[in-house]
N, C-alpha and C. Protein backbone atom coordinates (compact mmCIF):
# COMPACT_ATOMS: atom_id res chain seq x y z
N UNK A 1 48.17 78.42 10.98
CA UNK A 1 47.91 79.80 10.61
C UNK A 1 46.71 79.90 9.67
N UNK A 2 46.83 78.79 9.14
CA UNK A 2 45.58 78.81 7.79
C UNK A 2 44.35 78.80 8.77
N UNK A 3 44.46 77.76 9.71
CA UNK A 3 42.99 77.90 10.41
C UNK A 3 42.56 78.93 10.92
N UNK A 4 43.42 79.69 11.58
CA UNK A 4 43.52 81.11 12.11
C UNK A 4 43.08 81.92 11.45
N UNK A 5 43.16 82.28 10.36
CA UNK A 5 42.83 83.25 9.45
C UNK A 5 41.45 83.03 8.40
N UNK A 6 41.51 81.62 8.67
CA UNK A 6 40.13 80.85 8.64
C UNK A 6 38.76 82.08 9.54
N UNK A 7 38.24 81.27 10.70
CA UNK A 7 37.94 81.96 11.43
C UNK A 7 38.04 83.55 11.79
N UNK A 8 38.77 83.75 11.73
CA UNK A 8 39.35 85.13 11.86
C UNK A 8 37.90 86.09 11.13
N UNK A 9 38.16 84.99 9.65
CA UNK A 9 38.02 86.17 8.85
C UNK A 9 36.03 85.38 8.59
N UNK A 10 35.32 84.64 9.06
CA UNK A 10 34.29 84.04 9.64
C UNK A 10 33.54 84.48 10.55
N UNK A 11 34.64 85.21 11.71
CA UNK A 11 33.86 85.44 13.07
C UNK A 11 32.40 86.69 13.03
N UNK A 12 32.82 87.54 11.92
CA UNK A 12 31.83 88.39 11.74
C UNK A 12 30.54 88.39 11.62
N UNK A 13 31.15 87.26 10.50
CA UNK A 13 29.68 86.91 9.61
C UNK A 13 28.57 85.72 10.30
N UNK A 14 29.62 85.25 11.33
CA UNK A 14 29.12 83.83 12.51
C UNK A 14 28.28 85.12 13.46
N UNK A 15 29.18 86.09 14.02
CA UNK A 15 28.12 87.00 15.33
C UNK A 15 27.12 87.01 14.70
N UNK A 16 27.13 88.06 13.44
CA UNK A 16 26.04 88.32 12.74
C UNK A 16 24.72 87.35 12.76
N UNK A 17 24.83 86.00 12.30
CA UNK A 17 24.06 84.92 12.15
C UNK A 17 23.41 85.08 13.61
N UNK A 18 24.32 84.65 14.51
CA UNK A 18 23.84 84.77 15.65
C UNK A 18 22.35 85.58 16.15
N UNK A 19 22.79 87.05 16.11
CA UNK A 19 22.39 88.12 16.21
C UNK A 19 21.09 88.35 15.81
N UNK A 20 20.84 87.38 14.54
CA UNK A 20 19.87 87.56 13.86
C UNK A 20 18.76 86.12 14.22
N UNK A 21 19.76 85.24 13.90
CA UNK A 21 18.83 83.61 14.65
C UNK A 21 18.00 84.40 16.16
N UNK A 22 18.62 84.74 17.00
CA UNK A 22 18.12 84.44 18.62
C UNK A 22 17.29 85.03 18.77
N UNK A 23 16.90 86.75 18.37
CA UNK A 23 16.02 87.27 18.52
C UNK A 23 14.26 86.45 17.67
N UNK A 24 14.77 85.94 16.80
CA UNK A 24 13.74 85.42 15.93
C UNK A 24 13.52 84.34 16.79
N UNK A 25 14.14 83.25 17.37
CA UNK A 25 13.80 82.28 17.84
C UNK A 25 13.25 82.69 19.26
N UNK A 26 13.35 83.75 19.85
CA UNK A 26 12.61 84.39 21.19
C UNK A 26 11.30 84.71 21.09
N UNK A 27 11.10 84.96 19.77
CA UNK A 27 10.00 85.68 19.42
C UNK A 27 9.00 84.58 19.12
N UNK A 28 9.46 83.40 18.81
CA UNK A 28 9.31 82.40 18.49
C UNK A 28 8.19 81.81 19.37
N UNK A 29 9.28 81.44 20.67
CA UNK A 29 9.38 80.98 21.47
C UNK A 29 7.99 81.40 22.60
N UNK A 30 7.73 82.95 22.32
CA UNK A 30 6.49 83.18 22.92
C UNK A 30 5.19 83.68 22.53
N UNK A 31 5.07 82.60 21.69
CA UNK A 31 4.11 83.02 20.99
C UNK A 31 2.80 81.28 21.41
N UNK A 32 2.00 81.53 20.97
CA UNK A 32 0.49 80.23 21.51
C UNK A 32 0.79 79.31 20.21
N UNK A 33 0.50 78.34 20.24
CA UNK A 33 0.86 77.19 19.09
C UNK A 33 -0.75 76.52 18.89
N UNK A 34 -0.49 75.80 17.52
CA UNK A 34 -2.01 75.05 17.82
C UNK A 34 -1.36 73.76 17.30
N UNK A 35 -2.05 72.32 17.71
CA UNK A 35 -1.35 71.09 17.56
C UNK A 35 -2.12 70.06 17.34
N UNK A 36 -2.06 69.34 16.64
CA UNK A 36 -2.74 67.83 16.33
C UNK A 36 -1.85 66.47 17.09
N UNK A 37 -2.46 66.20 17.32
CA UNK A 37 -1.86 64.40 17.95
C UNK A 37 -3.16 63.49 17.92
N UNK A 38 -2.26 62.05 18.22
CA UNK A 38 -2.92 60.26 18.33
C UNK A 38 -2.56 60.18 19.87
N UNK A 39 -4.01 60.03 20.38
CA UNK A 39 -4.04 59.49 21.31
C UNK A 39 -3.64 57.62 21.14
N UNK A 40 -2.83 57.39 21.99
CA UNK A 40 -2.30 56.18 21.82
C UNK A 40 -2.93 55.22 22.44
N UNK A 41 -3.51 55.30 23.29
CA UNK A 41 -4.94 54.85 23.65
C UNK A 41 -5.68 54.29 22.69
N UNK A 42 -6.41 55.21 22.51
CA UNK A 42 -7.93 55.49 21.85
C UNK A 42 -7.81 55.05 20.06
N UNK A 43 -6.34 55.74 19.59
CA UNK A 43 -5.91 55.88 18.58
C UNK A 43 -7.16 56.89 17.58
N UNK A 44 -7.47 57.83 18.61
CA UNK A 44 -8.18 58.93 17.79
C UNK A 44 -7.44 60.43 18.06
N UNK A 45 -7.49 61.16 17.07
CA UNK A 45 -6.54 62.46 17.30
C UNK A 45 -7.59 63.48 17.72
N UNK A 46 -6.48 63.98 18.45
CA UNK A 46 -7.24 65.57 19.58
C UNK A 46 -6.37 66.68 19.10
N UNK A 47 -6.55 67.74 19.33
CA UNK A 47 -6.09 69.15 19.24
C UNK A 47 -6.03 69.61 19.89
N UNK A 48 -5.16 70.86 20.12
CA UNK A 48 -4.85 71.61 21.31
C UNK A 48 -4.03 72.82 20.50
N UNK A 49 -4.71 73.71 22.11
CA UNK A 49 -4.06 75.44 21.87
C UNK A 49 -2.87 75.63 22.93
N UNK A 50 -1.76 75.84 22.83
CA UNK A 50 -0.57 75.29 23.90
C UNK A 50 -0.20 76.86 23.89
N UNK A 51 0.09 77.21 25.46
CA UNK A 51 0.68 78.69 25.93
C UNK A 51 2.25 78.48 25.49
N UNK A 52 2.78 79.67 25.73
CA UNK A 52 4.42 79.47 25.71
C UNK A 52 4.67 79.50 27.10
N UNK A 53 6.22 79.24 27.45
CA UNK A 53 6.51 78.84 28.38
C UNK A 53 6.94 80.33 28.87
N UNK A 54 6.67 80.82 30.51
CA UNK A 54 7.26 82.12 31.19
C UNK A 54 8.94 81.86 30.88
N UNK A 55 9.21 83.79 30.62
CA UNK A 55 10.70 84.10 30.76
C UNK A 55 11.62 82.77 31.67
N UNK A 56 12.57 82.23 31.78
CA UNK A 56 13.65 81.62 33.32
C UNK A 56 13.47 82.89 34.18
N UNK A 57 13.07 82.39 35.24
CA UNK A 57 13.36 83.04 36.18
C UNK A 57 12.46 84.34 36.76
N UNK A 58 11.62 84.22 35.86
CA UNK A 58 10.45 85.76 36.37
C UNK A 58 9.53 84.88 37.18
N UNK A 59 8.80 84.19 36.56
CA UNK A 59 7.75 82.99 36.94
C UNK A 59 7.84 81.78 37.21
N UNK A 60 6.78 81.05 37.62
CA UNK A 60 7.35 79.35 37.59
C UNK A 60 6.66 78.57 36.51
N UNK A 61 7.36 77.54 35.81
CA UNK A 61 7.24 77.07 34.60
C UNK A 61 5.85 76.34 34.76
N UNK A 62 4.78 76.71 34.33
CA UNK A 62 3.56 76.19 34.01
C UNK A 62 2.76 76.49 32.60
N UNK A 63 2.24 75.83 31.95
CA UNK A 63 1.71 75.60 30.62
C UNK A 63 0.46 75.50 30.48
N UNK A 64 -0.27 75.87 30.11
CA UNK A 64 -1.85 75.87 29.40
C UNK A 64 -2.59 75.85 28.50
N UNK A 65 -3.27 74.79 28.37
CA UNK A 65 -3.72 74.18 26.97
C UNK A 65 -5.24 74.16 27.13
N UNK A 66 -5.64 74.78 26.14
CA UNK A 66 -6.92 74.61 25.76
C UNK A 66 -7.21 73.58 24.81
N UNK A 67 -8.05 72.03 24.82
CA UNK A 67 -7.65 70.93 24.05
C UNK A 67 -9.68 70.52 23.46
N UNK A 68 -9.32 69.98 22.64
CA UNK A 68 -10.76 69.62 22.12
C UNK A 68 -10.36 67.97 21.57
N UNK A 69 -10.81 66.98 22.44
CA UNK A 69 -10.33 65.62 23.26
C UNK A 69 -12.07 64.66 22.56
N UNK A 70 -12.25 64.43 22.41
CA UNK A 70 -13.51 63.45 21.99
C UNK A 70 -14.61 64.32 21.95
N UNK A 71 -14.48 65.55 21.19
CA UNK A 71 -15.37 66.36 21.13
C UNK A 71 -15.75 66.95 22.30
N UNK A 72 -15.31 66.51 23.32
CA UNK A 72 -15.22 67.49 24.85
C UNK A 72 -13.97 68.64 24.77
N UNK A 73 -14.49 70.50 25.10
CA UNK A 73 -13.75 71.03 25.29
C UNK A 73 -12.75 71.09 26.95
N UNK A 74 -11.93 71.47 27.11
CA UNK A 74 -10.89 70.58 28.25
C UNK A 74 -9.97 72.14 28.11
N UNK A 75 -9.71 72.48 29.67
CA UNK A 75 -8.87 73.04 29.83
C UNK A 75 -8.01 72.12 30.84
N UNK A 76 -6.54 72.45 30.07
CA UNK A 76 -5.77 71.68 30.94
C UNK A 76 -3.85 72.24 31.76
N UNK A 77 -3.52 72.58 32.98
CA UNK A 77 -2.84 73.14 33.19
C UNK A 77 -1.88 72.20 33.52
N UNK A 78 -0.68 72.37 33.06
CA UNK A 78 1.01 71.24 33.89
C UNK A 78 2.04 72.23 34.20
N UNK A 79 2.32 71.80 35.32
CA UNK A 79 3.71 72.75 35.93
C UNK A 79 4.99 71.74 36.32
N UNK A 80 5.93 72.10 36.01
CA UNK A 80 7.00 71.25 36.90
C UNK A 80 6.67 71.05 37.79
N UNK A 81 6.80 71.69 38.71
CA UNK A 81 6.67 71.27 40.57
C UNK A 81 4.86 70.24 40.70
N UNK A 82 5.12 69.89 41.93
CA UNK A 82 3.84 69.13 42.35
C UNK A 82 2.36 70.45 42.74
N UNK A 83 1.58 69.97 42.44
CA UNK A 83 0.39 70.13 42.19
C UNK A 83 -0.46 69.92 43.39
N UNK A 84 -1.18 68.68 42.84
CA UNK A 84 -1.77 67.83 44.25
C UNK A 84 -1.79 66.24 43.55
N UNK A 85 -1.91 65.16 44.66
CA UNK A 85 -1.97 63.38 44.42
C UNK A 85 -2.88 63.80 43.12
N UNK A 86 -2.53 62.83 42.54
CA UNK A 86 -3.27 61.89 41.58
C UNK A 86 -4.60 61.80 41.95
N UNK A 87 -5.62 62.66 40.71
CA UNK A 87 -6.95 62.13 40.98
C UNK A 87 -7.73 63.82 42.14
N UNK A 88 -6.84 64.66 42.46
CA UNK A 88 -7.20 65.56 43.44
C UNK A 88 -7.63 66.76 42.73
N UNK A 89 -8.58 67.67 43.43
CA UNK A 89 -8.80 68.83 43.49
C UNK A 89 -8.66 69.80 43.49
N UNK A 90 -8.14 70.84 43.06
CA UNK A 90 -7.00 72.00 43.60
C UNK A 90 -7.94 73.30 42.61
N UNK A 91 -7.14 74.63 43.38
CA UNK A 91 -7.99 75.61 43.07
C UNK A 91 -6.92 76.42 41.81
N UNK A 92 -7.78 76.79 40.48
CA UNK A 92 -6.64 77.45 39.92
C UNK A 92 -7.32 79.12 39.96
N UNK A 93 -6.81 80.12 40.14
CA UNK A 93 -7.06 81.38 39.86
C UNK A 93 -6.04 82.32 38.66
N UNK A 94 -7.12 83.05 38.37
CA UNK A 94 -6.66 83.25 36.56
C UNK A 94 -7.25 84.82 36.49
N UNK A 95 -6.60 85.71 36.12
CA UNK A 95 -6.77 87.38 35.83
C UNK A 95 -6.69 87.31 34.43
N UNK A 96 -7.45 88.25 33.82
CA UNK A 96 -7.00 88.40 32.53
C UNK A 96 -7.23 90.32 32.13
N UNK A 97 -5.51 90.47 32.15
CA UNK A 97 -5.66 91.88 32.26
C UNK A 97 -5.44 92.75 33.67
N UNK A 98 -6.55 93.85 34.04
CA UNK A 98 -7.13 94.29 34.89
C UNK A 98 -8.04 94.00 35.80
N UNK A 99 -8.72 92.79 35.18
CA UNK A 99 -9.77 92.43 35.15
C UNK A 99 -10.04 91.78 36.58
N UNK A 100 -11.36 92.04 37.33
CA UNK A 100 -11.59 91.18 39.12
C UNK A 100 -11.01 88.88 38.12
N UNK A 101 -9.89 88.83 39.10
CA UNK A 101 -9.60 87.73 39.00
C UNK A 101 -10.89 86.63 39.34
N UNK A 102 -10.60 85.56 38.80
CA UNK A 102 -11.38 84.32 38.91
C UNK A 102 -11.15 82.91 39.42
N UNK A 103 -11.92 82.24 39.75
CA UNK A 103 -11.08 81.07 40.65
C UNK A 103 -12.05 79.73 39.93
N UNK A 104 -11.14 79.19 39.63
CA UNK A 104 -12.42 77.58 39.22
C UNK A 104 -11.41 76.51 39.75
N UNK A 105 -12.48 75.54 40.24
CA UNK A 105 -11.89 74.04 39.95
C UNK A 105 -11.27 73.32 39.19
N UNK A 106 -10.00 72.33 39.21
CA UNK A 106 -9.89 71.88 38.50
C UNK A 106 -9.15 70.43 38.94
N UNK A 107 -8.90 69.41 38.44
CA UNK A 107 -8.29 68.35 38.91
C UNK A 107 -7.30 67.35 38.22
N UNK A 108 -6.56 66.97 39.12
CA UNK A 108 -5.20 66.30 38.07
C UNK A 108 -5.66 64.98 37.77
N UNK A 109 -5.48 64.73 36.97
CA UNK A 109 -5.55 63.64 36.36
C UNK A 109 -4.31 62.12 36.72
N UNK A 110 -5.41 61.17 36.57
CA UNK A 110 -5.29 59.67 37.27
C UNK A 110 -3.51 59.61 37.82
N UNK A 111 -2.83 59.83 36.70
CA UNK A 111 -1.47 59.34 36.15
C UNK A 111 -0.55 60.31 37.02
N UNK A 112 -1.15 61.68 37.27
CA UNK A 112 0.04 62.69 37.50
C UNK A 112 -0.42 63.63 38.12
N UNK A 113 0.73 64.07 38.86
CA UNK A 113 0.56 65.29 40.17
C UNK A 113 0.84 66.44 40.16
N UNK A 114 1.08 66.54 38.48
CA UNK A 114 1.56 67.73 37.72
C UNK A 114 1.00 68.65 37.10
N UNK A 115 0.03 67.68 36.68
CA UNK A 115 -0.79 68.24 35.32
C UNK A 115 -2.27 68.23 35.85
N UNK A 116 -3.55 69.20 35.72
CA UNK A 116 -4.73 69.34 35.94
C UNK A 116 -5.50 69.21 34.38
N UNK A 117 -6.52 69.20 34.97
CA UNK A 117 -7.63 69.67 34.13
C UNK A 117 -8.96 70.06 34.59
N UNK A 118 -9.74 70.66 33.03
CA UNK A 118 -11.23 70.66 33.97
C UNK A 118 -12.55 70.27 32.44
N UNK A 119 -13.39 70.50 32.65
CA UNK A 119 -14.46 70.52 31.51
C UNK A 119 -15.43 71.30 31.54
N UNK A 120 -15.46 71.55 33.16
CA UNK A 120 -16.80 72.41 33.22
C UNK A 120 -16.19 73.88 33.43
N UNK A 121 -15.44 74.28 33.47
CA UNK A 121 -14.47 75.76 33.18
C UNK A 121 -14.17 75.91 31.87
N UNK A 122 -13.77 75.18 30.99
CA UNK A 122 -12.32 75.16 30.10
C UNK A 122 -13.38 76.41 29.02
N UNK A 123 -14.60 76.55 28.26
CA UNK A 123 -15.01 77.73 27.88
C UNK A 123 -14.76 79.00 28.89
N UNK A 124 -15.38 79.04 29.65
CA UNK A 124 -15.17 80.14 30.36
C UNK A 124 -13.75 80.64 30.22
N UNK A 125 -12.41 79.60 30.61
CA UNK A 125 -11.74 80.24 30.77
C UNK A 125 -10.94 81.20 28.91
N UNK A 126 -11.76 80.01 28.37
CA UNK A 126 -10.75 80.38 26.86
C UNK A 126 -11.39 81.45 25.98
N UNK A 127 -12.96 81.39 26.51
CA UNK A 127 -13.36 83.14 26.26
C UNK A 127 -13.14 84.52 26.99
N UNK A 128 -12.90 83.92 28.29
CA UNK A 128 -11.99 85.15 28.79
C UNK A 128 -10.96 85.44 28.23
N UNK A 129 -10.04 84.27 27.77
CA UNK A 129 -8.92 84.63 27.38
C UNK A 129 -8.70 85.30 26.01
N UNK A 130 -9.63 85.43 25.30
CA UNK A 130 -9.95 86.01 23.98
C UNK A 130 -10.49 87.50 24.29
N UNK A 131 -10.51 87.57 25.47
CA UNK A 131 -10.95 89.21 25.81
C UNK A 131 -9.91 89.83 26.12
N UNK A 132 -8.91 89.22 25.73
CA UNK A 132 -7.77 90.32 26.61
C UNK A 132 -5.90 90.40 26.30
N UNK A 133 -5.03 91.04 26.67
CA UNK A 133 -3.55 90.71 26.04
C UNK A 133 -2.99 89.76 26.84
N UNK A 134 -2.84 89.26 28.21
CA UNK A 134 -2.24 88.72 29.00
C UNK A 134 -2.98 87.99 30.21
N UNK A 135 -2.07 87.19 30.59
CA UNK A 135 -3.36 86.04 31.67
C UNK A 135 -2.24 85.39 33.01
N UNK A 136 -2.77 86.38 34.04
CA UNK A 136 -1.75 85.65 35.09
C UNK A 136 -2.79 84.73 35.98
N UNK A 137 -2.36 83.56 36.18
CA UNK A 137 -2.25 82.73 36.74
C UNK A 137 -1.70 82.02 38.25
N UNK A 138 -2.73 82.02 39.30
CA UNK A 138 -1.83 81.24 40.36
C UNK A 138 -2.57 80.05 40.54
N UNK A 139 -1.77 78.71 41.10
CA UNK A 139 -2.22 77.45 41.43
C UNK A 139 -1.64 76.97 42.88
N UNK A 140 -2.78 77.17 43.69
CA UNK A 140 -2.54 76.38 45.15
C UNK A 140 -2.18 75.49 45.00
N UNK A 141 -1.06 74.55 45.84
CA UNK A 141 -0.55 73.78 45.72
C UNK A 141 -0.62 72.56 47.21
N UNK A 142 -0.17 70.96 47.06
CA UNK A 142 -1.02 70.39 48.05
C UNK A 142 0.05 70.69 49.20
N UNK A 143 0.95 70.97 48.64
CA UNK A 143 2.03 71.68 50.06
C UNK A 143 1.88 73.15 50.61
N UNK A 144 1.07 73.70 50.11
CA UNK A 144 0.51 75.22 50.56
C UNK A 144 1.48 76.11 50.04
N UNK A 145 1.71 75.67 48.94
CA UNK A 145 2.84 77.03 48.30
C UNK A 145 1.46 77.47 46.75
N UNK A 146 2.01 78.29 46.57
CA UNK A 146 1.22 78.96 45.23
C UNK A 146 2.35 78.94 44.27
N UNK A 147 1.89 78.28 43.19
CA UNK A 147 2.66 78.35 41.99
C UNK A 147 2.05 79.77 40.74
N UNK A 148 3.05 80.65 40.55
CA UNK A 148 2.26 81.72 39.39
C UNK A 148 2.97 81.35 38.25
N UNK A 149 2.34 82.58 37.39
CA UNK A 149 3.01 82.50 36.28
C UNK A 149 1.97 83.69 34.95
N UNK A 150 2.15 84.12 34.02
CA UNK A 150 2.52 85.24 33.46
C UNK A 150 1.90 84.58 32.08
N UNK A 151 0.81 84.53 31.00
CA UNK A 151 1.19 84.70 29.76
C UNK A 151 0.78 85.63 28.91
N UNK A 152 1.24 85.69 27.57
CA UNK A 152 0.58 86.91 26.76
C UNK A 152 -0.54 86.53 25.83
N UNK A 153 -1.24 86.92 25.58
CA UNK A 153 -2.51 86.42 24.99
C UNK A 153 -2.98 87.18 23.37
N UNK A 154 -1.86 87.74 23.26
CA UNK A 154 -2.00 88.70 21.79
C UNK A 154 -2.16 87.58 20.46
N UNK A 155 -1.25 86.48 20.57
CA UNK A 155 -1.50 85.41 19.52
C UNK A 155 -2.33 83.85 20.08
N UNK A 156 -3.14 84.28 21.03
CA UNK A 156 -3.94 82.81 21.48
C UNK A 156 -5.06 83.16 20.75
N UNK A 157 -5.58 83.94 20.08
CA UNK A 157 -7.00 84.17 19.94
C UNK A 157 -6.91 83.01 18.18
N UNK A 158 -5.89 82.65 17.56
CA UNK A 158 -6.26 82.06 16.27
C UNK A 158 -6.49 80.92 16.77
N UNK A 159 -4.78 80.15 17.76
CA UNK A 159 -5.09 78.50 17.91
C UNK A 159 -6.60 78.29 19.01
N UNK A 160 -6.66 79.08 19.73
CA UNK A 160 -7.88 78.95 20.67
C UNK A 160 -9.35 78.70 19.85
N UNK A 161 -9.22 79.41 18.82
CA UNK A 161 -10.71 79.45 17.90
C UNK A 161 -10.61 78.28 16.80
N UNK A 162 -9.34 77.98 16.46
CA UNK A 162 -9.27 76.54 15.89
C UNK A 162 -9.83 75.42 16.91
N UNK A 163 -9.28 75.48 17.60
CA UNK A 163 -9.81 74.10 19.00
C UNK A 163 -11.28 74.00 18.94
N UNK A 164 -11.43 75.54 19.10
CA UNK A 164 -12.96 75.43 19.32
C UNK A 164 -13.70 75.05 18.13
N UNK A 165 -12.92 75.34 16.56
CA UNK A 165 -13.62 74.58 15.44
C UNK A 165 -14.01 73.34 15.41
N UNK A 166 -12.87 72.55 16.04
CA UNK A 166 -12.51 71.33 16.04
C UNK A 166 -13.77 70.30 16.83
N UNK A 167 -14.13 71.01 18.15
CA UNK A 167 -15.18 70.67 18.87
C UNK A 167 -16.41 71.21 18.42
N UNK A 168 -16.73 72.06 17.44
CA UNK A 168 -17.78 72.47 16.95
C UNK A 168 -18.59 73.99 17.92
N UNK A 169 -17.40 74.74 18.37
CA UNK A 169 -17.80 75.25 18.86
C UNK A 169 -17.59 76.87 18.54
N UNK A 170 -18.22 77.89 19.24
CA UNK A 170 -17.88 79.13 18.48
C UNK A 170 -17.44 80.19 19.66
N UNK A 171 -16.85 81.16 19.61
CA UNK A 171 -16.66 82.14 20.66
C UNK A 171 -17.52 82.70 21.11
N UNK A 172 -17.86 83.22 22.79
CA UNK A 172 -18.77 83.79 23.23
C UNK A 172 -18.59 85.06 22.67
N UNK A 173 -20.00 85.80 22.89
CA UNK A 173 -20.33 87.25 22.39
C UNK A 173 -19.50 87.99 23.31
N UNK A 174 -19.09 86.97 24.76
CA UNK A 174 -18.51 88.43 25.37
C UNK A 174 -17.01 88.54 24.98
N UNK A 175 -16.55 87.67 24.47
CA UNK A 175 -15.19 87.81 23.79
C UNK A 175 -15.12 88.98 22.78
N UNK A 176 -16.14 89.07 21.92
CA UNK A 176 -15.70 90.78 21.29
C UNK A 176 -17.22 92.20 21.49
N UNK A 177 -17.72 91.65 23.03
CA UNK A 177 -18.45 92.90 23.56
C UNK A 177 -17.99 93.39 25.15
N UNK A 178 -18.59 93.38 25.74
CA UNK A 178 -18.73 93.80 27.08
C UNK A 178 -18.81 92.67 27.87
N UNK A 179 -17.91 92.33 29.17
CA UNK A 179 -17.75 91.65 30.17
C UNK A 179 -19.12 91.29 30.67
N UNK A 180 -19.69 90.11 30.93
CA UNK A 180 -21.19 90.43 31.43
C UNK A 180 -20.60 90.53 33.23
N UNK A 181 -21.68 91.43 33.86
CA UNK A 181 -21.67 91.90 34.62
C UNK A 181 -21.61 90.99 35.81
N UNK A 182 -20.56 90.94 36.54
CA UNK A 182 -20.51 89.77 37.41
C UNK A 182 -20.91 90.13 39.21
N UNK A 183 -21.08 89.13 40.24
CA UNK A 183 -20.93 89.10 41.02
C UNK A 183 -19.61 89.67 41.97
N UNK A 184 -18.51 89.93 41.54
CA UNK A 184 -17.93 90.71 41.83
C UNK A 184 -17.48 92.08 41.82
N UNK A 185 -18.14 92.27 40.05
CA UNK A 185 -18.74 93.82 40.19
C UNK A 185 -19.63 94.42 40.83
N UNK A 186 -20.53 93.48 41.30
CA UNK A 186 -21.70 93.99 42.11
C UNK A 186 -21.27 94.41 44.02
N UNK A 187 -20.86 93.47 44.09
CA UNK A 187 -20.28 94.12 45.52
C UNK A 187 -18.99 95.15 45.29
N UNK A 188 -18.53 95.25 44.15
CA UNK A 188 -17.64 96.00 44.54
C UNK A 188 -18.66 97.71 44.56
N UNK A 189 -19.08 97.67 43.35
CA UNK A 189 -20.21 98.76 43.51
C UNK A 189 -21.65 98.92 44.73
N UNK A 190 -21.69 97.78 45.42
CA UNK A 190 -22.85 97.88 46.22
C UNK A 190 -21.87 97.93 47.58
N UNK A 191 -20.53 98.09 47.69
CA UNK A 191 -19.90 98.47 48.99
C UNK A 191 -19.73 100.03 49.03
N UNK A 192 -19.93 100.84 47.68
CA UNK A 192 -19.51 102.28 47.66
C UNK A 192 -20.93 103.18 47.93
N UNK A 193 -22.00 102.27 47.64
CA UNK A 193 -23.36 102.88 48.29
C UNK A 193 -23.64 103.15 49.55
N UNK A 194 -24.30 104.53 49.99
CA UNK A 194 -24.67 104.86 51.11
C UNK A 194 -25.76 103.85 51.70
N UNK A 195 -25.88 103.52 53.33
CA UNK A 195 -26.69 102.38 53.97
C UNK A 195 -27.77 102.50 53.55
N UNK A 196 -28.50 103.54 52.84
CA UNK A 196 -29.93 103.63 52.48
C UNK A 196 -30.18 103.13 51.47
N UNK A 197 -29.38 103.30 50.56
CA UNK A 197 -28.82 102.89 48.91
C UNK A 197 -28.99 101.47 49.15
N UNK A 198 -28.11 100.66 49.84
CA UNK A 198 -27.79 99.48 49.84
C UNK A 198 -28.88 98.92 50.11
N UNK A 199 -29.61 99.54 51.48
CA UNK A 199 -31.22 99.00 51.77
C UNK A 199 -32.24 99.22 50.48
N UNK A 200 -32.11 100.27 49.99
CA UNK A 200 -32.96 100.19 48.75
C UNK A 200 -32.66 99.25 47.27
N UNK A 201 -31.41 98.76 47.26
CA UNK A 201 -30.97 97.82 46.06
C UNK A 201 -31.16 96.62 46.75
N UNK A 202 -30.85 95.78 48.30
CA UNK A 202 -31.52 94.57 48.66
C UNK A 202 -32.78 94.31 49.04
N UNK A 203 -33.88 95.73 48.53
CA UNK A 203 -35.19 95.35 48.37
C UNK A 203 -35.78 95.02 46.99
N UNK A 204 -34.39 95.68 45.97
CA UNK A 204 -35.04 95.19 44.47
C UNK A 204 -34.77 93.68 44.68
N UNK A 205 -33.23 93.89 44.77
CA UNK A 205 -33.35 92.38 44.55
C UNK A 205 -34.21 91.50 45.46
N UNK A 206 -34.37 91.34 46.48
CA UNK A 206 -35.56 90.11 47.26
C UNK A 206 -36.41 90.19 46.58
N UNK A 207 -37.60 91.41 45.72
CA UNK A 207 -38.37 91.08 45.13
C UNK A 207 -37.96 90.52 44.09
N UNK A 208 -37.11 90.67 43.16
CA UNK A 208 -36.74 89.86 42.06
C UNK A 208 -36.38 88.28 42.02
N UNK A 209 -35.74 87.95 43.39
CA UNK A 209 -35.53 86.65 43.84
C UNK A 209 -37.11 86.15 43.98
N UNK A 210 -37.70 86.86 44.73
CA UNK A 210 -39.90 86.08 44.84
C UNK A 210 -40.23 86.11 43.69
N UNK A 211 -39.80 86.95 42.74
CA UNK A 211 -40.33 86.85 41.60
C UNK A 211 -39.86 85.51 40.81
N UNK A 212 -38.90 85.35 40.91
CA UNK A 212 -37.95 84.30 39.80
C UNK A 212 -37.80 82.69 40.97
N UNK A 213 -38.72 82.75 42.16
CA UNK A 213 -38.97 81.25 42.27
C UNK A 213 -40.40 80.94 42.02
């Protein structure tokens, strides 16, 4: 009976705890991290800007790290499921926002069929990602399935600009101006021009192309 009345008179103050822990630890939970480690290798330490992991069950579990590795900046993506072999190619595409989506290269590394990377993207992608609240993500896969996934980008902009301290590097201008004007804005606007229009904007440009070889 003693234990009974134990508890009993506990259970309140236990929900309560509860109630109050989970929401904090959710909140926690999705938020961008920034991280130091020893390469065990090398035995020199690297840094990294680490995504949180998608809701269970909305998305599929994939992670993204922006890392600054021997003074090389490195974007690097790992998902549960398979990827492509060891050592392969694969295409990742990345929205940020509203924004005309983007597609870069990237490749998994020696060891694993999980995890990618790239070097010659990894700015691009981490100043886009400083332009914006959220970043969806899909990754072709070597079995022809597409892996997505969902993150929020409201707290990547501190660990992302640490990394980039780390490598000596600084944020692009277009991270707090205007998108520079891309190749996909251009056709989308040079498909809404009348045929005369269009003939008159691929005569600027050819002269501008004779001009600029």
């Amino acid at each position: 009976m003693k234990h009974s009345r134990f508890f009993g008179n506990s259970t309140p103050a236990i929900m309560l705890a509860l109630l109050i822990v989970c929401p904090l630890n959710t909140l926690a939970d999705n938020i961008w991290s920034y991280h130091q480690q020893s390469d065990s290798l090398t035995n020199q330490t690297y840094s990294f800007a680490q995504s949180p992991l998608p809701r269970p069950g909305l998305y599929d579990n994939i992670m993204l790290e922006i890392v600054c590795k021997e003074n090389k900046l490195q974007a690097v993506i790992q998902a549960d499921d398979l990827i492509a072999s060891q050592g392969s190619s694969f295409n990742l595409e990345y929205q940020i926002d509203k924004k005309p989506s983007v597609t870069v290269q990237m490749k998994t590394f020696p060891d694993s069929k999980r995890k990618g990377y790239s070097y010659e993207s990894a700015k691009r992608i981490a100043d886009d990602m400083l332009t914006g609240q959220a970043i969806f993500i899909r990754v072709n896969t070597m079995i022809r399935t597409v892996l997505s996934s969902s993150m929020p980008l409201d707290t990547a902009a501190e660990p992302i600009k640490h990394v980039f301290a780390d490598c000596g590097l600084s944020s692009s201008s277009n991270a707090t101006s205007e998108p520079a004007y891309s190749l996909t804005d251009f056709e989308q606007e040079f498909s809404k021009l009348s045929l005369e229009q269009q003939q008159q904007v691929l005569a600027k440009v050819k002269k501008i192309m004779m001009e600029i070889r």
